[in-house]
Protein backbone atom coordinates (compact mmCIF):
# COMPACT_ATOMS: atom_id res chain seq x y z
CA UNK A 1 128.19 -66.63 8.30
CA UNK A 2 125.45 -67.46 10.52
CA UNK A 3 123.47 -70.42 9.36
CA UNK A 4 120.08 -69.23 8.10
CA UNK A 5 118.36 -68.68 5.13
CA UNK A 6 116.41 -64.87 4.60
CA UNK A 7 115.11 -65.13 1.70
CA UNK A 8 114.03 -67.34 -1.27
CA UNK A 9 113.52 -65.34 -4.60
CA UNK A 10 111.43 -67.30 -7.62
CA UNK A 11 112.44 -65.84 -11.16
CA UNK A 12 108.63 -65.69 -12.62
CA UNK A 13 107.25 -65.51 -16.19
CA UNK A 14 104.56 -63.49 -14.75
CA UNK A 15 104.45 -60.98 -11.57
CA UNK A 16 100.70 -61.06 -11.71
CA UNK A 17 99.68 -64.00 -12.31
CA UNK A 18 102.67 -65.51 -9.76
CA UNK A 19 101.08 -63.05 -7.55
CA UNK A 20 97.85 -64.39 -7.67
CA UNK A 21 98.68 -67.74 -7.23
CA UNK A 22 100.24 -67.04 -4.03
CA UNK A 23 97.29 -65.34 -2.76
CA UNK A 24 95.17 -67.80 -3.70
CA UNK A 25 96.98 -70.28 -1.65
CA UNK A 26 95.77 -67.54 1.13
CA UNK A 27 99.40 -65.72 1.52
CA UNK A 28 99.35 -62.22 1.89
CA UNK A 29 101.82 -59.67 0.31
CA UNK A 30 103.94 -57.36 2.54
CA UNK A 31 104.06 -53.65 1.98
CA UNK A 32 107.64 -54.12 0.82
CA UNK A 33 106.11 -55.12 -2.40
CA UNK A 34 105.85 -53.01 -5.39
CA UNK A 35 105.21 -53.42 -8.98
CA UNK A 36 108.88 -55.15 -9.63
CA UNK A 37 108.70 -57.78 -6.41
CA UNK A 38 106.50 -59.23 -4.42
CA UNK A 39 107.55 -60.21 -0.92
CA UNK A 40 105.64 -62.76 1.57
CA UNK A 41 106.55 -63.33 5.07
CA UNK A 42 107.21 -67.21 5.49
CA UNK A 43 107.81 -68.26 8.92
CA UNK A 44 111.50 -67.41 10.04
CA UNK A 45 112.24 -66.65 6.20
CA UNK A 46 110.45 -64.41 3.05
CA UNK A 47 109.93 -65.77 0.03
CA UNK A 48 109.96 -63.32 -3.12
CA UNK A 49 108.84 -62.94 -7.04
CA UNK A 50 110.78 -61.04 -9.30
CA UNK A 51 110.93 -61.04 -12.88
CA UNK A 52 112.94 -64.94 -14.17
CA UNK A 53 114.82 -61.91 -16.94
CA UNK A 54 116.00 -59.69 -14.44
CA UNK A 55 116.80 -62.42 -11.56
CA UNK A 56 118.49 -63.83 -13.74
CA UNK A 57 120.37 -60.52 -15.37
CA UNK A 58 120.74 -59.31 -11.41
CA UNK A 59 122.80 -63.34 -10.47
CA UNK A 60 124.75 -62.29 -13.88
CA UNK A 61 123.19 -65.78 -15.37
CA UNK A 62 121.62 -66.51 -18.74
CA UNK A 63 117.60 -66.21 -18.14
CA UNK A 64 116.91 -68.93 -20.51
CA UNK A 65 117.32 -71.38 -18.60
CA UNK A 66 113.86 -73.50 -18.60
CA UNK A 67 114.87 -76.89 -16.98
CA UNK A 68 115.10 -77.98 -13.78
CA UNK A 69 116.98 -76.06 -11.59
CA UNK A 70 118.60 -78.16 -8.89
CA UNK A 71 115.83 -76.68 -6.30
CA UNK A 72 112.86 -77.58 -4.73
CA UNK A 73 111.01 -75.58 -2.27
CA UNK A 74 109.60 -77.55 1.30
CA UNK A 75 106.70 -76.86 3.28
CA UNK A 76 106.33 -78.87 6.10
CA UNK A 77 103.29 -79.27 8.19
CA UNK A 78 102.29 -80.95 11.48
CA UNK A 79 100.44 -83.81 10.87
CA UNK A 80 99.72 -86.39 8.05
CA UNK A 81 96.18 -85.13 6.84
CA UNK A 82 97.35 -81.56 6.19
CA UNK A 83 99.41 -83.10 3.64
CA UNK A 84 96.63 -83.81 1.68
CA UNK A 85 94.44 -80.58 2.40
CA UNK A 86 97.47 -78.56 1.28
CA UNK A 87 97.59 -80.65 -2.21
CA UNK A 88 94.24 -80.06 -2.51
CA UNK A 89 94.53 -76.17 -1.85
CA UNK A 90 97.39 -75.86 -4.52
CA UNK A 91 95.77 -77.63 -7.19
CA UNK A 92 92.85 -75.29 -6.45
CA UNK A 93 94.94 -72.57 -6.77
CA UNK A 94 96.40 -73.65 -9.85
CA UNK A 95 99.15 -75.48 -9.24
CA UNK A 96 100.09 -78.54 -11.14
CA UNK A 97 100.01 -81.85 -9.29
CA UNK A 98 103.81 -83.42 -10.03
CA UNK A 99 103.33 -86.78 -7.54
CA UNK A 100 100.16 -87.38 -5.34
CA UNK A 101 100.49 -87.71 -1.54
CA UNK A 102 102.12 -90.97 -0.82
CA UNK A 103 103.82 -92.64 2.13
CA UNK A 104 107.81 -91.49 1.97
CA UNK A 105 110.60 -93.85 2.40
CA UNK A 106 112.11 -92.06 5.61
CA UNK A 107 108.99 -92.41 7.22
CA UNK A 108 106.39 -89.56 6.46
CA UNK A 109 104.19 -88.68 3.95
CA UNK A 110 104.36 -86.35 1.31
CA UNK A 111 103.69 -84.69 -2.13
CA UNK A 112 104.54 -82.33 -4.61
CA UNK A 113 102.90 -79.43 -6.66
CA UNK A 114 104.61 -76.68 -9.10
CA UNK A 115 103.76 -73.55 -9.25
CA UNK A 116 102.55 -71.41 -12.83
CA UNK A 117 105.97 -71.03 -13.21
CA UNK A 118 107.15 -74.80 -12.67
CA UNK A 119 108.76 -74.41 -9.38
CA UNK A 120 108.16 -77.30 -7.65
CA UNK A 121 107.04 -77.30 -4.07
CA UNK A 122 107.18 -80.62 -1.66
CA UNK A 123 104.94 -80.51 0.87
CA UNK A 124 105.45 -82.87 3.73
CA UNK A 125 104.92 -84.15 7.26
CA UNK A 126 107.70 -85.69 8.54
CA UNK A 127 107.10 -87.46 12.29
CA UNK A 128 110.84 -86.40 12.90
CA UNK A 129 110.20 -82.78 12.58
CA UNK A 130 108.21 -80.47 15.21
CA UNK A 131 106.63 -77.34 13.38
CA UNK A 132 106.54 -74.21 16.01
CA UNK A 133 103.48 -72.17 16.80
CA UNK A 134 105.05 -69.53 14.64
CA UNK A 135 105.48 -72.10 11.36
CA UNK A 136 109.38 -72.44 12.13
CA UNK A 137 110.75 -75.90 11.84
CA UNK A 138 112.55 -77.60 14.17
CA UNK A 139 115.59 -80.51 13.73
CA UNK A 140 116.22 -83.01 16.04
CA UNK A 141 119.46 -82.26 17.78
């Protein structure tokens, strides 16, 4: 198994409205999208919407499920301040604020916002970390 990740699928309350938070966070759709998913090219990865019910009927797991589920999403960015403009872009978009920007213990900044359907979304600059022209991230060897 090569050691990558392709895509990241949120289970969503709403298609529409999950839709239309994305975009207003300024992400487009891709024409693989249809009235069941929505797809959105994210870097090296895609990150989808489908229905929480039928996620969760597809993964053979119970869909009511409302708690925290053991994931968080990370979008990393290359220096300190965009931290803070991304915040400030989410919560225009809609998204709940879930801990302001604030120096991190390992040494970088960072935040986090959930989306309408309470996934919650870090968003972080870490001086350890190079971002690519492209958005991919880059470890230290």
């Amino acid at each position: 198994m090569e050691q990558r990740i392709s895509i990241i699928t949120l289970g969503v309350g709403n298609l529409q409205s999950s839709r239309e938070f994305y975009e207003r966070l300024g992400w487009h759709q891709s024409k693989a999208s249809n009235n069941d998913i929505v797809f959105f090219q994210a870097g090296w990865i895609a990150v989808a919407l489908y229905s929480r019910s039928e996620l969760a009927k597809d993964a053979n797991l119970a869909a009511d499920s409302r708690g925290f589920g053991g994931i968080t999403i990370a979008y990393n960015v290359r220096t300190r301040h965009e931290v803070d403009r991304v915040l400030a872009e989410a919560e225009k978009a809609g998204a709940k604020i879930l801990k302001p920007a604030t120096e991190a213990f390992w040494g970088g900044y960072s935040a986090y916002f959930a989306d309408p359907d309470g996934y919650p979304w870090e968003v972080a600059w870490n001086p350890h970390f190079t971002i690519g022209g492209d958005g991919s991230l880059r470890l230290p060897e």
